[in-house]
PDB file of N, CA and C in Angstrom:
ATOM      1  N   UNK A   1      20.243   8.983   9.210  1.00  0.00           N
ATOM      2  CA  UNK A   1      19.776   8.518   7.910  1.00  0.00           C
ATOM      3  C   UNK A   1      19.426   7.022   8.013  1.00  0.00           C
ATOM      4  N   UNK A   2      18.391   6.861   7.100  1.00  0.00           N
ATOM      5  CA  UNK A   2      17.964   5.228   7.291  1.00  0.00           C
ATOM      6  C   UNK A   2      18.906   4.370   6.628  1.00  0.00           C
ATOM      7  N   UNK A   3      18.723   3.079   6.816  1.00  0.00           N
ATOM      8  CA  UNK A   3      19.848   2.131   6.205  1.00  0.00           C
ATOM      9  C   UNK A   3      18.777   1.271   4.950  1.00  0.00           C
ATOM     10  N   UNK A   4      19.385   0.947   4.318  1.00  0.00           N
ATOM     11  CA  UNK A   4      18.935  -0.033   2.950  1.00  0.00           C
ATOM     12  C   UNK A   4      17.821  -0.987   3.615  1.00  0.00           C
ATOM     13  N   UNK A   5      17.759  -1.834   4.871  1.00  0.00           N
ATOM     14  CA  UNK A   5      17.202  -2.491   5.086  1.00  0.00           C
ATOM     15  C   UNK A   5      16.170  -1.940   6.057  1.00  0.00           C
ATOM     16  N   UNK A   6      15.840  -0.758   6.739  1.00  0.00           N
ATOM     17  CA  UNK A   6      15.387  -0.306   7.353  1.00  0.00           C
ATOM     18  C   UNK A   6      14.138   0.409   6.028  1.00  0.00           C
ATOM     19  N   UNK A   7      14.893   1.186   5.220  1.00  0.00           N
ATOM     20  CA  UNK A   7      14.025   1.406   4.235  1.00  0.00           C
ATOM     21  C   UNK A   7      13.137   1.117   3.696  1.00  0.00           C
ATOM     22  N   UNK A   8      13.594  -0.294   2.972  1.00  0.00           N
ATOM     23  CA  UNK A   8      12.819  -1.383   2.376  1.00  0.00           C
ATOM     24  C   UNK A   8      12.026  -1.837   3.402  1.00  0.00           C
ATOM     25  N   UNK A   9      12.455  -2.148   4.600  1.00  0.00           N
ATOM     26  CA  UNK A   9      10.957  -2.556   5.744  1.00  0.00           C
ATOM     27  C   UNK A   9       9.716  -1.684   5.556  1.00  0.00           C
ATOM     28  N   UNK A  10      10.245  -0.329   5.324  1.00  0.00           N
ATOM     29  CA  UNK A  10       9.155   1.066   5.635  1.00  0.00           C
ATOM     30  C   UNK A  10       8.334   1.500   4.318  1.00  0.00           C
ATOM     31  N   UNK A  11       8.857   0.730   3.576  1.00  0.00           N
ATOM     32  CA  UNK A  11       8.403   0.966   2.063  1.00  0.00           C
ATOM     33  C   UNK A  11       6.761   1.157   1.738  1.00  0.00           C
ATOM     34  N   UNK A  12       6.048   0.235   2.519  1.00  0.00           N
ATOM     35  CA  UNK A  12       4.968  -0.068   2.159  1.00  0.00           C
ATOM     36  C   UNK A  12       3.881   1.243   3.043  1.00  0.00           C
ATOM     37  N   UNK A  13       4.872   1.239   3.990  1.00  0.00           N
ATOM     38  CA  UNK A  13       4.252   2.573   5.216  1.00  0.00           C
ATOM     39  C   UNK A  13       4.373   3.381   4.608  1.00  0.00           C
ATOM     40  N   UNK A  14       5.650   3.659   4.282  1.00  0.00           N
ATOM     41  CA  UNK A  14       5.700   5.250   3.260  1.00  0.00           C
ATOM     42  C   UNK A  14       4.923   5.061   1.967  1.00  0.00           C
ATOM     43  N   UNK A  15       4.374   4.131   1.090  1.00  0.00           N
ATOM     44  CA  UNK A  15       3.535   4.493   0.308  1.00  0.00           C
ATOM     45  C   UNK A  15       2.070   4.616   0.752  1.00  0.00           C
ATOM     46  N   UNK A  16       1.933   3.817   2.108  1.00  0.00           N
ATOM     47  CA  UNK A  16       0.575   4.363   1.833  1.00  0.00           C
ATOM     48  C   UNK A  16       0.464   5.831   3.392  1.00  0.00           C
ATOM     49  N   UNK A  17       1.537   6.670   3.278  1.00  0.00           N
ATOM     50  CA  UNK A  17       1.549   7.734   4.162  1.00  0.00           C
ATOM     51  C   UNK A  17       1.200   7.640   5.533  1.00  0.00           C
ATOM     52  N   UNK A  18       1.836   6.424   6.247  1.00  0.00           N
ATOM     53  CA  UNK A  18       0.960   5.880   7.497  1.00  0.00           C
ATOM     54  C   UNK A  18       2.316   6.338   8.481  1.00  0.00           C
ATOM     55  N   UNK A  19       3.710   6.966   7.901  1.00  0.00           N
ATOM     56  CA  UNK A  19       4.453   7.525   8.821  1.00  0.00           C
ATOM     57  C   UNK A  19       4.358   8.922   9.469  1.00  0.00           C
ATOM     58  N   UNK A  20       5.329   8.937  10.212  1.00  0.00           N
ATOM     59  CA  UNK A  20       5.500  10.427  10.784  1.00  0.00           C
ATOM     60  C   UNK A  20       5.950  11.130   9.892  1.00  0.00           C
ATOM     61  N   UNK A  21       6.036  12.429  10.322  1.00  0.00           N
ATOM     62  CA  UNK A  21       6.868  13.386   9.647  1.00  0.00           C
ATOM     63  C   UNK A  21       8.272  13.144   9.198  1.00  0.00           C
ATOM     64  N   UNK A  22       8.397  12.920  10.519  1.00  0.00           N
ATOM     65  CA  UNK A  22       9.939  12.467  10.763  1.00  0.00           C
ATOM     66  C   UNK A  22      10.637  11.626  10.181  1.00  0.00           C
ATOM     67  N   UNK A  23       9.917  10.388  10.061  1.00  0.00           N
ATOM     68  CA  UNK A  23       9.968   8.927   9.263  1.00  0.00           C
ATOM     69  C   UNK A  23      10.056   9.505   8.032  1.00  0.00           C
ATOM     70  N   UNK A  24       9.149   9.880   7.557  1.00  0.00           N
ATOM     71  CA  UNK A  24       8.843   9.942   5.827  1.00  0.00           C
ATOM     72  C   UNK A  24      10.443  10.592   5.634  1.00  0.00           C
ATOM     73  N   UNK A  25      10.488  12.119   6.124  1.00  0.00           N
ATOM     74  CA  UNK A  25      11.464  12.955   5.809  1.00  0.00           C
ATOM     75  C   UNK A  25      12.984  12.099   5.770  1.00  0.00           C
ATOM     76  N   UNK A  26      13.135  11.287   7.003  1.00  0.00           N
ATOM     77  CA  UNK A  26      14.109  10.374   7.052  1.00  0.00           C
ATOM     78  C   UNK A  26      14.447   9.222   6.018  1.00  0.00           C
ATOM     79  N   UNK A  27      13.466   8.412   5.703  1.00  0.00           N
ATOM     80  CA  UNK A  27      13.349   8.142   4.388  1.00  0.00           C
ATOM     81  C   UNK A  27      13.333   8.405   2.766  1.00  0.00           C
ATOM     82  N   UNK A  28      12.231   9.809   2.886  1.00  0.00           N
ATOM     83  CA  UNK A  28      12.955   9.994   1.836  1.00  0.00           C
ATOM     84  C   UNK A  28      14.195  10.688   1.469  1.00  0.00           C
ATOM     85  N   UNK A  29      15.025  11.247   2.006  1.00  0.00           N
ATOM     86  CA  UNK A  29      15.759  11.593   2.148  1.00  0.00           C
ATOM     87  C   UNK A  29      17.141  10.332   1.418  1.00  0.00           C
ATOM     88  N   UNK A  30      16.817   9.011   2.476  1.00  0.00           N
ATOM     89  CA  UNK A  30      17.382   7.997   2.406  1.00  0.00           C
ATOM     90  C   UNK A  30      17.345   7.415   0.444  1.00  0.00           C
ATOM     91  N   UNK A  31      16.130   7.722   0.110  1.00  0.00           N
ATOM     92  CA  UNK A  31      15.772   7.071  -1.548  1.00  0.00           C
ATOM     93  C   UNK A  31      16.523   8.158  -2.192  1.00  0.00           C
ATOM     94  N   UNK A  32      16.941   9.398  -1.775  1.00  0.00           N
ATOM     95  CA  UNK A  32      16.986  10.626  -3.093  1.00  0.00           C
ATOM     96  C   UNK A  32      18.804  10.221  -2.889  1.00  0.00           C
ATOM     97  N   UNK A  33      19.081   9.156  -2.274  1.00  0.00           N
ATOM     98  CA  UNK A  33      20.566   9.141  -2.279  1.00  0.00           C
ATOM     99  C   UNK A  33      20.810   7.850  -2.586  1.00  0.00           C
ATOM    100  N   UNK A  34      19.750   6.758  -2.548  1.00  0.00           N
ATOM    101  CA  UNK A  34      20.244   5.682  -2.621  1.00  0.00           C
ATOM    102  C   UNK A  34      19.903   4.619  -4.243  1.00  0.00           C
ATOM    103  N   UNK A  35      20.236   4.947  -5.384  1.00  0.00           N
ATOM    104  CA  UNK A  35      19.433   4.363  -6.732  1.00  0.00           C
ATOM    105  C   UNK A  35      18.595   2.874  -6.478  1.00  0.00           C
ATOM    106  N   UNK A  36      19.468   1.654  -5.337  1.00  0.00           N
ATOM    107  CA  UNK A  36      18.773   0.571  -5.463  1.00  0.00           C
ATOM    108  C   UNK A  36      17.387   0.484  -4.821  1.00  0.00           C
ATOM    109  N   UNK A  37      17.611   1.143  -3.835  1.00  0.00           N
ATOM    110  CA  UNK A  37      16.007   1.436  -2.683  1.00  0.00           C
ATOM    111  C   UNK A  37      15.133   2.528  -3.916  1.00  0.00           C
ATOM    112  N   UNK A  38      15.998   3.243  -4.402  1.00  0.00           N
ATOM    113  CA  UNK A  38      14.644   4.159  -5.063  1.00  0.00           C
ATOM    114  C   UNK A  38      13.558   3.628  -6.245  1.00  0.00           C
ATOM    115  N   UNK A  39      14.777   2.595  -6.790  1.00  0.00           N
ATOM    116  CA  UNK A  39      14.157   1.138  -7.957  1.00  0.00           C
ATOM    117  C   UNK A  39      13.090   0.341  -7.262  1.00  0.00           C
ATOM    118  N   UNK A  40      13.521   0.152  -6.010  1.00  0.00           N
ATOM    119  CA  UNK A  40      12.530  -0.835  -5.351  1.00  0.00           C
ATOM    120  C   UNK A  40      11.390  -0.097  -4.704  1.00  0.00           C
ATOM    121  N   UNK A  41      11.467   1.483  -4.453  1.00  0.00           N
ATOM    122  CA  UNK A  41      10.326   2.122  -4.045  1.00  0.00           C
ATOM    123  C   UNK A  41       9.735   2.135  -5.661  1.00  0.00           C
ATOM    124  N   UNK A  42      10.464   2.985  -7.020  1.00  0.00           N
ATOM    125  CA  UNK A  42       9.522   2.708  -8.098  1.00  0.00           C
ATOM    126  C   UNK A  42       8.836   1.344  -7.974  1.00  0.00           C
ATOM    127  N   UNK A  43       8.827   0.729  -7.858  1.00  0.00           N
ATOM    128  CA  UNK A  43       8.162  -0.818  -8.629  1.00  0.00           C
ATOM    129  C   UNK A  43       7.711  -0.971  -7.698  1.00  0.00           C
ATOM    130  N   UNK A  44       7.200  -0.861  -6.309  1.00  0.00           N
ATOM    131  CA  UNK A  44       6.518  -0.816  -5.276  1.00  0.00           C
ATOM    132  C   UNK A  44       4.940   0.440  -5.706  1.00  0.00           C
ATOM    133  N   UNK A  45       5.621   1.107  -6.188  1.00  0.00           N
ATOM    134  CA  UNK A  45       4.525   2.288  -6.475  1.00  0.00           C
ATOM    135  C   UNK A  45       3.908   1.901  -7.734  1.00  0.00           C
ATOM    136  N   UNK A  46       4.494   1.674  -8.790  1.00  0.00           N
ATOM    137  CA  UNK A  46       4.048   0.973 -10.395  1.00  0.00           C
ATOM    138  C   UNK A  46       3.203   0.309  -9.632  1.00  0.00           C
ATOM    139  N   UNK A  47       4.360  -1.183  -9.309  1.00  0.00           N
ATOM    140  CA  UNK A  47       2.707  -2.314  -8.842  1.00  0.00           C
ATOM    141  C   UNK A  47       1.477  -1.948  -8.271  1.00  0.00           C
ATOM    142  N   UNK A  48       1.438  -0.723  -7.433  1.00  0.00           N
ATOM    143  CA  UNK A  48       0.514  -0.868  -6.209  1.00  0.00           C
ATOM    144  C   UNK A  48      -0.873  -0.096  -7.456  1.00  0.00           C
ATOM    145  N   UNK A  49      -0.318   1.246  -8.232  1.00  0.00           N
ATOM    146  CA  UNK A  49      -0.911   1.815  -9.360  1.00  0.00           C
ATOM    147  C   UNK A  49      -1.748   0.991 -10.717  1.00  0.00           C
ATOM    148  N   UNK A  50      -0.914  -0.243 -10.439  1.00  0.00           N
ATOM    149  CA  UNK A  50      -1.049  -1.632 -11.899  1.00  0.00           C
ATOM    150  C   UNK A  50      -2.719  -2.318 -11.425  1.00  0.00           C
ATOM    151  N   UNK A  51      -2.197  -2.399  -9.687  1.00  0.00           N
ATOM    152  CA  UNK A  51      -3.599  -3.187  -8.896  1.00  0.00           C
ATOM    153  C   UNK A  51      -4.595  -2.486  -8.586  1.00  0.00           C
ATOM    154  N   UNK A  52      -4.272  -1.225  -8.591  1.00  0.00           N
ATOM    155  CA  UNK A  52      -5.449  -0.522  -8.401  1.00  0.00           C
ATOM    156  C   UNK A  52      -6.314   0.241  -9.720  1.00  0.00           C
ATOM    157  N   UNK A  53      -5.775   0.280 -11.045  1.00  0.00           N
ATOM    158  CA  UNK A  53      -6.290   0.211 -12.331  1.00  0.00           C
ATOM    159  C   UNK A  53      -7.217  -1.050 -12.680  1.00  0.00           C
ATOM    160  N   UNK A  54      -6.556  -2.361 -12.334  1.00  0.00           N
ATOM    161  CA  UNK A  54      -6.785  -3.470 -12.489  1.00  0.00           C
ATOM    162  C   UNK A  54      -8.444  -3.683 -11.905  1.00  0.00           C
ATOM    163  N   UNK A  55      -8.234  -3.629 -10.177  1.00  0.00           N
ATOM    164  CA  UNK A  55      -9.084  -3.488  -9.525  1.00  0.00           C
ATOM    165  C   UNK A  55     -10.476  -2.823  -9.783  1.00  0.00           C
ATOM    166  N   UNK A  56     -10.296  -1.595 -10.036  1.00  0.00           N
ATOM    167  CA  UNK A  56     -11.254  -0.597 -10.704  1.00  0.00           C
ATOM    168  C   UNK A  56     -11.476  -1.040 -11.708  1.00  0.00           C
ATOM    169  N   UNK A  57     -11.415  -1.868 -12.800  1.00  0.00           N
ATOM    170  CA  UNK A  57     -11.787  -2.250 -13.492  1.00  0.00           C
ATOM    171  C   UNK A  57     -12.776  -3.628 -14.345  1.00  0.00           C
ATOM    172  N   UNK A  58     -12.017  -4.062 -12.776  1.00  0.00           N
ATOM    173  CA  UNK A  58     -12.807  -5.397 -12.548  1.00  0.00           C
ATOM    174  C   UNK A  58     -14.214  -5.620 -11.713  1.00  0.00           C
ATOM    175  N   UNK A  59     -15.091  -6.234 -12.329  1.00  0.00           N
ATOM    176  CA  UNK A  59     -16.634  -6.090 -11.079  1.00  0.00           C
ATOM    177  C   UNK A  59     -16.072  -7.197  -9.915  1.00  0.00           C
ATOM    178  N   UNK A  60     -16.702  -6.945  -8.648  1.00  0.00           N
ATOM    179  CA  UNK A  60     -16.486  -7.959  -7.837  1.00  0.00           C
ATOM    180  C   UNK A  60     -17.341  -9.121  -8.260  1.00  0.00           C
ATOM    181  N   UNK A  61     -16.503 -10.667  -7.728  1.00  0.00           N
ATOM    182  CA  UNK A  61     -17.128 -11.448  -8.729  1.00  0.00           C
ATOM    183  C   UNK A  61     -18.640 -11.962  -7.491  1.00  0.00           C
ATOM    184  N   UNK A  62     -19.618 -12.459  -8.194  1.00  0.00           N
ATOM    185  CA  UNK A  62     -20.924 -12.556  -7.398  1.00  0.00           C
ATOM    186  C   UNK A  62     -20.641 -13.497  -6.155  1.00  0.00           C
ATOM    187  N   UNK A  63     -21.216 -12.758  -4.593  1.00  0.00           N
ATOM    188  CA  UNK A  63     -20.815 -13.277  -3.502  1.00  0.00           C
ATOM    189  C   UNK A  63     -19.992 -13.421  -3.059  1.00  0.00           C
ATOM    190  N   UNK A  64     -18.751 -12.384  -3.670  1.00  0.00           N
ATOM    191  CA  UNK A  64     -17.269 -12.089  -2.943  1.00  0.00           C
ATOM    192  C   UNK A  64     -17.421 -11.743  -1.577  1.00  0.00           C
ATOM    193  N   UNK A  65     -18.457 -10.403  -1.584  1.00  0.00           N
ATOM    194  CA  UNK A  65     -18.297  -9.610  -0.204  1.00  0.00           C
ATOM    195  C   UNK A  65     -19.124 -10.396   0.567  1.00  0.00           C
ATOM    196  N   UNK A  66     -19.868 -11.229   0.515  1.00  0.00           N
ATOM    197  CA  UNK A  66     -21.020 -12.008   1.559  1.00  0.00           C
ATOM    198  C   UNK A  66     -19.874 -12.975   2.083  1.00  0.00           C
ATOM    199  N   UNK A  67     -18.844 -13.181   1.190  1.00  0.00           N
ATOM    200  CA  UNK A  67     -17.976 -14.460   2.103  1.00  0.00           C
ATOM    201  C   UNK A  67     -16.875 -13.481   2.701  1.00  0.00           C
ATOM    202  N   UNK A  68     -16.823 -12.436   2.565  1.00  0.00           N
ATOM    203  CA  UNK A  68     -15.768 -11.504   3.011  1.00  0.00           C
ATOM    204  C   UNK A  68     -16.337 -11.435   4.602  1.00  0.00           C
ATOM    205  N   UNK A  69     -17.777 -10.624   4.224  1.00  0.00           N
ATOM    206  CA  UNK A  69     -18.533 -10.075   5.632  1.00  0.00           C
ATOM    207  C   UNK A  69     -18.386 -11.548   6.258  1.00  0.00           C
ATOM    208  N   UNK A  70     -18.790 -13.200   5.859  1.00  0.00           N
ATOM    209  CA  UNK A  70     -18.979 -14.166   7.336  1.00  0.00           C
ATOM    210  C   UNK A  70     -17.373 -13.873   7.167  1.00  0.00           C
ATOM    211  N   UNK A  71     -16.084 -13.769   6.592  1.00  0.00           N
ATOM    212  CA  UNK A  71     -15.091 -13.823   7.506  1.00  0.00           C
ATOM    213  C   UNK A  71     -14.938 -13.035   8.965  1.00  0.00           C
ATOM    214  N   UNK A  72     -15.043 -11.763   8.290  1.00  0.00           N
ATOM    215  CA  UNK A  72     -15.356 -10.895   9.538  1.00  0.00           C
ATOM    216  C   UNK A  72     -16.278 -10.770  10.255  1.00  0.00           C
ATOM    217  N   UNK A  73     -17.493 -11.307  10.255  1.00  0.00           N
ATOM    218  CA  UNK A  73     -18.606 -11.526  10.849  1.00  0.00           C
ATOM    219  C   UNK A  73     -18.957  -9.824  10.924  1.00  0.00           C
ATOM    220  N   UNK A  74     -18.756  -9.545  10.063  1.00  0.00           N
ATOM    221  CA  UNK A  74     -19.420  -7.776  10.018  1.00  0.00           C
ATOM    222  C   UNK A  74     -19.838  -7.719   8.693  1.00  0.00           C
ATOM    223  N   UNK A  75     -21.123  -6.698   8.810  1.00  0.00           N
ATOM    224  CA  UNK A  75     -21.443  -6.175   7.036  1.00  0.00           C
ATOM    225  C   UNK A  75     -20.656  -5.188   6.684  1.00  0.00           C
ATOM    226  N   UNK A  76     -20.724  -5.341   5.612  1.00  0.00           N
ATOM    227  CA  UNK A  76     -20.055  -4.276   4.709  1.00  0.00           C
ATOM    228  C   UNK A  76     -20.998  -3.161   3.985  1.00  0.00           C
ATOM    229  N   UNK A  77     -20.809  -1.901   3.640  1.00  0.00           N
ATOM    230  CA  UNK A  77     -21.317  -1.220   3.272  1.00  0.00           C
ATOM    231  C   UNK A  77     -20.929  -1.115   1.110  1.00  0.00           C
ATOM    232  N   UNK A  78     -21.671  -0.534   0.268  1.00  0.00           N
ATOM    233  CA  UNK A  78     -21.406  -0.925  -0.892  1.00  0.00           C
ATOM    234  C   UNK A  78     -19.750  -0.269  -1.611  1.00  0.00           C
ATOM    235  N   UNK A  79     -19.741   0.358  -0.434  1.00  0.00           N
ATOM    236  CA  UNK A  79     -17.953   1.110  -0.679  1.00  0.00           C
ATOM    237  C   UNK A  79     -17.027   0.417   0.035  1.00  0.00           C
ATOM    238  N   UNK A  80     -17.248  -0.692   0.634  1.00  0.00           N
ATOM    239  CA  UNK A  80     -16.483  -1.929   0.928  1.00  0.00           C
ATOM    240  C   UNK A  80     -16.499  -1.129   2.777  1.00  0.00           C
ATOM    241  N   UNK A  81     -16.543  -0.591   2.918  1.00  0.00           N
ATOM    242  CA  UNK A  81     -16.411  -0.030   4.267  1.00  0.00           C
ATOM    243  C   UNK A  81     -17.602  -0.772   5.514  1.00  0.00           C
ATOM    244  N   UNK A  82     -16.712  -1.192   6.387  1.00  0.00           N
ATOM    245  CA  UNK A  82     -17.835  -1.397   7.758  1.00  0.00           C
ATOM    246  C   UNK A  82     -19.358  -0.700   7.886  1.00  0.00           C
ATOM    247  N   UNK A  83     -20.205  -1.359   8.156  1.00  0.00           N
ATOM    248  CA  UNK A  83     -21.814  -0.510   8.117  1.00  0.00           C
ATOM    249  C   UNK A  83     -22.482  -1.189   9.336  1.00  0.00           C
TER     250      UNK A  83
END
């Protein structure tokens, strides 16, 4: 079983499903027993749900992605994706 601090490291992996099987299962496992990690996975998930309402809602502001692409010295496609 995972430990409190092992958890909270993995938090951000397990929300966005970038673990193993194994991991996830081990984890969650770890939240359905532990109330303070499961508070801190809620409000990890709220926030991430808050920014991505937010996001979608907001236009990008003019010449965001042109200073995005010279960071990366790559274009971007209009779905923000590499082109």
């Amino acid at each position: 079983m995972a430990d409190c601090n092992e958890t909270l490291r993995e938090l951000e992996t397990f929300l966005d499903d970038e673990l193993s099987d194994g991991a996830r299962s081990v984890i969650h496992s770890h939240l359905d027993g532990c109330p303070d990690c499961l508070q801190a996975f809620d409000f990890h998930a709220e926030l991430r749900t808050v920014i991505a309402i937010k996001c979608h809602n907001d236009e990008m502001p003019a010449g965001l992605l042109s200073k995005i692409e010279q960071c990366f010295g790559q274009d971007f496609d209009g779905d923000g994706q590499i082109g």
